[in-house]
N, C-alpha and C. Protein backbone atom coordinates (compact mmCIF):
# COMPACT_ATOMS: atom_id res chain seq x y z
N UNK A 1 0.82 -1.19 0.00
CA UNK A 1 0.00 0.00 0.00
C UNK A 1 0.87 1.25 0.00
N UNK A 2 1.55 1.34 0.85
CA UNK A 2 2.78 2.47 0.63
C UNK A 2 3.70 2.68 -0.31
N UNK A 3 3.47 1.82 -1.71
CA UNK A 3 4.03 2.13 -2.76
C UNK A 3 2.81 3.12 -3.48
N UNK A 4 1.46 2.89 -3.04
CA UNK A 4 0.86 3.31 -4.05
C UNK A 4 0.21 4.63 -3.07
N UNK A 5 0.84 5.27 -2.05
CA UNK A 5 0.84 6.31 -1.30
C UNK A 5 0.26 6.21 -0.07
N UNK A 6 -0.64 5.00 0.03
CA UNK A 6 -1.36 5.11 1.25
C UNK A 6 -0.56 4.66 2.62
N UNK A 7 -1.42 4.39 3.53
CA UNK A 7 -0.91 4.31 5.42
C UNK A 7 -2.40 3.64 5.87
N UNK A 8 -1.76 3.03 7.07
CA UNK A 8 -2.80 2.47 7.56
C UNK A 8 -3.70 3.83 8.03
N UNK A 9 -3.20 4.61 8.46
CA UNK A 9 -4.28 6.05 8.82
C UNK A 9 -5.47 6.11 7.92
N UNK A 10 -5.02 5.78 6.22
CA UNK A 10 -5.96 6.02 5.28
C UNK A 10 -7.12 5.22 5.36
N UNK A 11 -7.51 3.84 6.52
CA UNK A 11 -8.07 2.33 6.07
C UNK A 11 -9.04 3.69 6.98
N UNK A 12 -10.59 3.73 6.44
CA UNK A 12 -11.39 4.44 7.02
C UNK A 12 -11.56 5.93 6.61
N UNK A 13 -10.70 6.21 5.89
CA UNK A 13 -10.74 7.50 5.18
C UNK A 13 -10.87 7.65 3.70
N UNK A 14 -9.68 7.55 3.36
CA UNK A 14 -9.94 7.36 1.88
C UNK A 14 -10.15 5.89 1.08
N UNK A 15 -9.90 4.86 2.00
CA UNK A 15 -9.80 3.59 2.28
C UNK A 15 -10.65 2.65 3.02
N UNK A 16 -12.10 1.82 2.33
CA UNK A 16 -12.56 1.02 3.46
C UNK A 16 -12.13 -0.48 3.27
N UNK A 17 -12.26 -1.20 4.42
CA UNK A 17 -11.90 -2.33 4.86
C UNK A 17 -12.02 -3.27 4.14
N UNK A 18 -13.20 -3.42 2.68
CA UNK A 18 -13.53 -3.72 2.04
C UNK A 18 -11.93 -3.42 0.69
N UNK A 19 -11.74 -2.23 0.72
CA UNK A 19 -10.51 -1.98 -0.05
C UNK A 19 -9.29 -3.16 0.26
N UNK A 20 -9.40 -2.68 1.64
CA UNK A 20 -8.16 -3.20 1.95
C UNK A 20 -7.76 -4.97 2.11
N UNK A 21 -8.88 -5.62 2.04
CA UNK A 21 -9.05 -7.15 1.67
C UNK A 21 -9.17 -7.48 0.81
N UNK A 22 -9.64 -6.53 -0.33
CA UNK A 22 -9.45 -7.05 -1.46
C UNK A 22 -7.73 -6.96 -2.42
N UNK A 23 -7.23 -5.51 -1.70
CA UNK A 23 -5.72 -5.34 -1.75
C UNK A 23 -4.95 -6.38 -1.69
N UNK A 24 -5.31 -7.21 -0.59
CA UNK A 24 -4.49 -8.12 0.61
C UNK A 24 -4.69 -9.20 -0.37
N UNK A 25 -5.83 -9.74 -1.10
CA UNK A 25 -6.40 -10.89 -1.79
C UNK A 25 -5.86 -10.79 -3.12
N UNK A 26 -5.36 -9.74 -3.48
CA UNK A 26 -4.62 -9.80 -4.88
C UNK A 26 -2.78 -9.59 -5.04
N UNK A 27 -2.43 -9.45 -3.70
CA UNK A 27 -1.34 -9.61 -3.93
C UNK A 27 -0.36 -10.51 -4.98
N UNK A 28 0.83 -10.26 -5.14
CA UNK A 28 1.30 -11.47 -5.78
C UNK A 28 2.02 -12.30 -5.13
N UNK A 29 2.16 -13.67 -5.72
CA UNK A 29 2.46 -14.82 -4.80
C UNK A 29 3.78 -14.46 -4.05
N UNK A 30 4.96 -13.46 -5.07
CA UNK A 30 5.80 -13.46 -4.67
C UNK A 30 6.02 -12.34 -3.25
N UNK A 31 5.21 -11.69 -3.00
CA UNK A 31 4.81 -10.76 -1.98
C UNK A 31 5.18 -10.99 -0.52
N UNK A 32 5.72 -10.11 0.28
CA UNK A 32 6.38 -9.97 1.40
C UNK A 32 5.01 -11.22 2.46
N UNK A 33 4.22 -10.61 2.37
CA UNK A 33 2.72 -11.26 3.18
C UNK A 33 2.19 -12.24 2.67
N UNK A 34 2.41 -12.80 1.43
CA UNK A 34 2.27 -14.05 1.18
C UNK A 34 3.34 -14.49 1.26
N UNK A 35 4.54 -14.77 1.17
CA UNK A 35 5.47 -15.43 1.65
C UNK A 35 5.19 -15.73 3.28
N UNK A 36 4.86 -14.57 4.06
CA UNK A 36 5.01 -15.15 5.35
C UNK A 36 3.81 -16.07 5.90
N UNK A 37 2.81 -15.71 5.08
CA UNK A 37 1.57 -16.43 5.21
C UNK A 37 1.73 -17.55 4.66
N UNK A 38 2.29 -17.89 3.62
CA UNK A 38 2.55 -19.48 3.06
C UNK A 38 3.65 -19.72 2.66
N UNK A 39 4.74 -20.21 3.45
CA UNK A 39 6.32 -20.06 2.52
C UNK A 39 6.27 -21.34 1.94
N UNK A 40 5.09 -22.34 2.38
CA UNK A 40 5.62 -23.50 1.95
C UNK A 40 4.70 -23.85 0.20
N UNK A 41 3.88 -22.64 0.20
CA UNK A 41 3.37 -22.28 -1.50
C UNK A 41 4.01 -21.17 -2.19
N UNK A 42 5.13 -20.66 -1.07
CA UNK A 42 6.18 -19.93 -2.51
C UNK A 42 7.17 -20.84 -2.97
N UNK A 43 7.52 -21.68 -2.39
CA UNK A 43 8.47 -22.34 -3.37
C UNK A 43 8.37 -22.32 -4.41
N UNK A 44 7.24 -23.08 -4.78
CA UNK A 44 7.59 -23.52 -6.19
C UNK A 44 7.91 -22.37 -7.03
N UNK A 45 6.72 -21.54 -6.56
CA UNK A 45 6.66 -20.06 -7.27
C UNK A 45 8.38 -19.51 -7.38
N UNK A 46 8.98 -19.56 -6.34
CA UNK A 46 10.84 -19.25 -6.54
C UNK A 46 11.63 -19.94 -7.72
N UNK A 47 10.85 -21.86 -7.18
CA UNK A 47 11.65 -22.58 -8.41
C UNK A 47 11.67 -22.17 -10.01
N UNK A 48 10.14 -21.85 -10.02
CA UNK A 48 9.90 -21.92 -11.41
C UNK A 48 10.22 -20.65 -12.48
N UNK A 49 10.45 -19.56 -11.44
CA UNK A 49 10.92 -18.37 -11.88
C UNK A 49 12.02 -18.38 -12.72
N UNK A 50 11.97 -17.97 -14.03
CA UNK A 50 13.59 -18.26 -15.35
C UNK A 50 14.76 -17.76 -14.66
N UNK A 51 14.91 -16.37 -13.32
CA UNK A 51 16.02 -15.99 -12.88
C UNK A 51 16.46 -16.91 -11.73
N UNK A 52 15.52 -17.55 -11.29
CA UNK A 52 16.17 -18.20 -10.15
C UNK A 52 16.47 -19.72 -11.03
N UNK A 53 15.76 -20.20 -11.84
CA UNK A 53 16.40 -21.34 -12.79
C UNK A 53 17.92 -20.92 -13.48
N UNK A 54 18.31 -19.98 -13.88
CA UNK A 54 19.54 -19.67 -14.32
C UNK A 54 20.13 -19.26 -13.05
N UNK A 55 19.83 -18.31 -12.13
CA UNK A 55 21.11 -18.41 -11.13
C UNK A 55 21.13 -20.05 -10.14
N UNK A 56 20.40 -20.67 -10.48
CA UNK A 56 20.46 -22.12 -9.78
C UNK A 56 21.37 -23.11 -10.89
N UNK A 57 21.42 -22.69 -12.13
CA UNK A 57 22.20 -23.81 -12.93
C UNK A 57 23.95 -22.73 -12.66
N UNK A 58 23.66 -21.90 -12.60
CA UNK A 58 24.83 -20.98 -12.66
C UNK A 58 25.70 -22.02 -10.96
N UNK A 59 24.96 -21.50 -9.57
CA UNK A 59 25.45 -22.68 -8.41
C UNK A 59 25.82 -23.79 -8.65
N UNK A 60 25.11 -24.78 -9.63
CA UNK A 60 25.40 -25.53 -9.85
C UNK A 60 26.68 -25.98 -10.35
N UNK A 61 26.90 -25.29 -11.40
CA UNK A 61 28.10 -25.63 -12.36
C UNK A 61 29.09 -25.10 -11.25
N UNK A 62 29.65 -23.81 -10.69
CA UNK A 62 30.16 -23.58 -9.62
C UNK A 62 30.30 -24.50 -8.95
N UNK A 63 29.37 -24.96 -8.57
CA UNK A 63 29.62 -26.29 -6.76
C UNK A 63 30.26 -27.41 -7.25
N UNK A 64 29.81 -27.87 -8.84
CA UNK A 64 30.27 -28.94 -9.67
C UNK A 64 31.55 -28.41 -10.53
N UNK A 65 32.38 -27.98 -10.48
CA UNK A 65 33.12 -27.86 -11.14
C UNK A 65 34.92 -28.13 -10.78
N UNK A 66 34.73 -28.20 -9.24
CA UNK A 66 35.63 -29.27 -8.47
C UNK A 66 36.11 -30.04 -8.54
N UNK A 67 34.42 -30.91 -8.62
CA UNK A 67 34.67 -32.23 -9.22
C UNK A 67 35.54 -32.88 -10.34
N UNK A 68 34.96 -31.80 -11.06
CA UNK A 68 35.02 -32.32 -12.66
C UNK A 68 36.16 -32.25 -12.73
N UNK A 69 37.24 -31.33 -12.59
CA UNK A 69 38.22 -30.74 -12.97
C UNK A 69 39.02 -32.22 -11.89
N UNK A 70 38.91 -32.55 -10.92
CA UNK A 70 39.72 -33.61 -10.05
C UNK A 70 38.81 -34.89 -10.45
N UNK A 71 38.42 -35.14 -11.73
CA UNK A 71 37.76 -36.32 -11.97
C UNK A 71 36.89 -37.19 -11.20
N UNK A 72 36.15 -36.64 -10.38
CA UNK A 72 35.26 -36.94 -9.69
C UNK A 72 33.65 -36.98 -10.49
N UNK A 73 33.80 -37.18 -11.51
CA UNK A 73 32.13 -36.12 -12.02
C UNK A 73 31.10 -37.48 -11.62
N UNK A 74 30.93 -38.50 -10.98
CA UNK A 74 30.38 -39.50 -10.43
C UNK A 74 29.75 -38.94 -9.08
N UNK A 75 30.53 -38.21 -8.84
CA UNK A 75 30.53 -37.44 -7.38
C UNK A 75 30.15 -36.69 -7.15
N UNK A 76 29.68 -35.46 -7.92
CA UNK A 76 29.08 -34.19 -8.10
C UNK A 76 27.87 -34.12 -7.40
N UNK A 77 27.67 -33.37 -5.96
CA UNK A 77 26.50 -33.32 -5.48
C UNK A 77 25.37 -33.11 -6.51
N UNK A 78 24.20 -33.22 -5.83
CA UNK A 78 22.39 -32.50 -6.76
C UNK A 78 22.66 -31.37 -6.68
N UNK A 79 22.28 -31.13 -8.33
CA UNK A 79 21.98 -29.59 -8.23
C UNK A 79 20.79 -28.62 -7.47
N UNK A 80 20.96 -27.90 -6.67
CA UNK A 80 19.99 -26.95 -5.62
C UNK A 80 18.87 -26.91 -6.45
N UNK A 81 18.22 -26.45 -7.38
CA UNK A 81 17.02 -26.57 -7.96
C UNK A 81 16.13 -28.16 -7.82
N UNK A 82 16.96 -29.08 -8.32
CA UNK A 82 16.94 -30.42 -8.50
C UNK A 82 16.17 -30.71 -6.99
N UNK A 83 16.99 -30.55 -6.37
CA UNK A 83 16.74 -30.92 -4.94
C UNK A 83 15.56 -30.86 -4.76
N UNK A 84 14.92 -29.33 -4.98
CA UNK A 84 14.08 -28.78 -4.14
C UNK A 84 12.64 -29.51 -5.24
N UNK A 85 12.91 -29.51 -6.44
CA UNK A 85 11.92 -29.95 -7.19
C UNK A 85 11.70 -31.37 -6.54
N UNK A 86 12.89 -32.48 -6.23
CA UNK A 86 12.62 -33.61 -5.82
C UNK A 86 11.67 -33.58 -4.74
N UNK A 87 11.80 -32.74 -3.72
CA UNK A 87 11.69 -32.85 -2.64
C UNK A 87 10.13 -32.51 -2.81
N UNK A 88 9.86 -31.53 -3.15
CA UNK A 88 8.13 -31.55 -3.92
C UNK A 88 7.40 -32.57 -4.18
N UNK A 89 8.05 -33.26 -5.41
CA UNK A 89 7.63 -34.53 -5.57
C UNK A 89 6.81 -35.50 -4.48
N UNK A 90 8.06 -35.76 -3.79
CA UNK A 90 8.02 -36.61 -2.67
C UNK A 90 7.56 -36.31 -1.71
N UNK A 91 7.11 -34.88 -1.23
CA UNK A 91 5.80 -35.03 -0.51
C UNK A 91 4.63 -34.96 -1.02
N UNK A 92 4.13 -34.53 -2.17
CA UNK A 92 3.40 -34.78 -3.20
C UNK A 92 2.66 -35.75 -2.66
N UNK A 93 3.63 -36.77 -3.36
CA UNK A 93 3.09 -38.42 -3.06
C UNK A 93 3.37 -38.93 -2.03
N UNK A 94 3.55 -38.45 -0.70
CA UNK A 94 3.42 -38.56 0.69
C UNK A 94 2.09 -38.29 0.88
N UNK A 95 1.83 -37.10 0.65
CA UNK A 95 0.26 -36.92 0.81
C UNK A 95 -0.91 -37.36 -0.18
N UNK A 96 -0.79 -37.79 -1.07
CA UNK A 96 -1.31 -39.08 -1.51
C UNK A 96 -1.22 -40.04 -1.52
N UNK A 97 -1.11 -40.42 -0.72
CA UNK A 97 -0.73 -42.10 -0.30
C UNK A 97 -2.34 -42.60 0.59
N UNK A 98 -2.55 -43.54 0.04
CA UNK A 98 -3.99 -43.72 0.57
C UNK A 98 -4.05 -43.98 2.02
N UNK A 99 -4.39 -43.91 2.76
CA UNK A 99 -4.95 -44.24 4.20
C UNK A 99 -5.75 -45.48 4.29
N UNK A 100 -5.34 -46.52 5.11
CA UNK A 100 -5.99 -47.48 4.96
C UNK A 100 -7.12 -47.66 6.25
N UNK A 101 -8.13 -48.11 5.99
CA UNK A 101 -8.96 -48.48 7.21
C UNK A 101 -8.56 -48.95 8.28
N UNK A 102 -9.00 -49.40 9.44
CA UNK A 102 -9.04 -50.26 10.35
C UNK A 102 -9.36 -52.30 9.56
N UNK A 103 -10.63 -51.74 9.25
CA UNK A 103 -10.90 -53.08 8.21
C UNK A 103 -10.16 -53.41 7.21
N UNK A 104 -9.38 -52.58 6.49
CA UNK A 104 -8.31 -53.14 5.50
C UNK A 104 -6.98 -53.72 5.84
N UNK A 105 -6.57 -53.08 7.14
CA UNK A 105 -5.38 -53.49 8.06
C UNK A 105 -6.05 -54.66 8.36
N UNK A 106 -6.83 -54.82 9.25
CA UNK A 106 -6.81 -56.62 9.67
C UNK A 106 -7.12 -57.55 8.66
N UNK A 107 -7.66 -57.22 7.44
CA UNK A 107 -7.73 -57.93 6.23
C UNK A 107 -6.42 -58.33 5.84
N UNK A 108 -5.66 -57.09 5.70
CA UNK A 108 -3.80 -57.18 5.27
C UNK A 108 -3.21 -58.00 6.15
N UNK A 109 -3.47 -57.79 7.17
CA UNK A 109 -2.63 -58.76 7.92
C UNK A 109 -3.20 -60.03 8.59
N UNK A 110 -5.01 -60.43 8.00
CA UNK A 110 -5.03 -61.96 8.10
C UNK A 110 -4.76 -62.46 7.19
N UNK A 111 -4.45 -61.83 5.88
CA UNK A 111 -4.47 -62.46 4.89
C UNK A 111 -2.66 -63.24 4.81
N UNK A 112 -2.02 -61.80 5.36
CA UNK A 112 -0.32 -62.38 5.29
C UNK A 112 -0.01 -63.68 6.38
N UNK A 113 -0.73 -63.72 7.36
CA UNK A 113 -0.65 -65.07 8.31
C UNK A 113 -1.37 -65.86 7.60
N UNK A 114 -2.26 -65.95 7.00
CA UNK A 114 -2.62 -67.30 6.40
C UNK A 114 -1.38 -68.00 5.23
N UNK A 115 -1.22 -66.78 4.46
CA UNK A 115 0.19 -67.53 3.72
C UNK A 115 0.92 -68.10 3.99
C-alpha cells in the first residue's frame, strides 16, 4: 500500500476495509505477506521463476566444477534446484498415499498369516 501512497491512517478515510481485503487478496504470490503467510506455497513459485532457474544452474556448475576438474564427475553433489523440485515430488506423493482403514489393516494382515 505504501508504494501506491497510502498508510494504515488512510483504512477508514480514503480507504474502506472492504478496499483493503481485497488489496491483501490480490497480492502477488511473490509478496512480502504471502510469503510469510505461506512459505511452503512460494516455493515452487521461486523454483519456477527463469532468474532463479539460471542463477540455480549458474550454483550448480560452480559447486560442480571441483569435481570435474579432479575427476570426480560420479561425485558431483544435486543440483539446488533439482533438490528442491525432488523434494516436492516426494511429498506430493506422501500426501497421496492412501490411508488405509481399520478393516483393510486386519484384512492385510489376516491375509499375510494365512500364507
Amino acid at each position: 500500500m505504501m508504494d501506491r501512497g497510502w498508510s494504515i491512517g488512510d483504512i477508514g478515510h480514503r480507504l474502506t476495509w472492504w478496499d483493503v481485503k481485497t488489496f491483501v487478496q490480490g497480492l502477488l504470490p511473490d509478496s512480502h505477506l504471502k510469503r510469510y503467510w505461506n512459505p511452503e506455497q512460494y516455493l515452487p513459485y521461486i523454483l519456477h521463476k527463469p532468474e532463479n532457474q539460471i542463477l540455480g544452474q549458474i550454483h550448480d556448475q560452480i559447486q560442480a566444477y571441483p569435481y570435474i576438474r579432479a575427476g570426480k564427475g560420479k561425485d558431483i553433489p544435486q543440483g539446488i534446484i533439482q533438490y528442491w523440485l525432488e523434494k516436492q515430488v516426494e511429498q506430493k506423493r506422501e500426501s497421496e498415499k492412501k490411508h488405509l482403514s481399520a478393516a483393510e489393516i486386519r484384512a492385510a494382515v489376516s491375509a499375510s498369516m494365512r500364507k
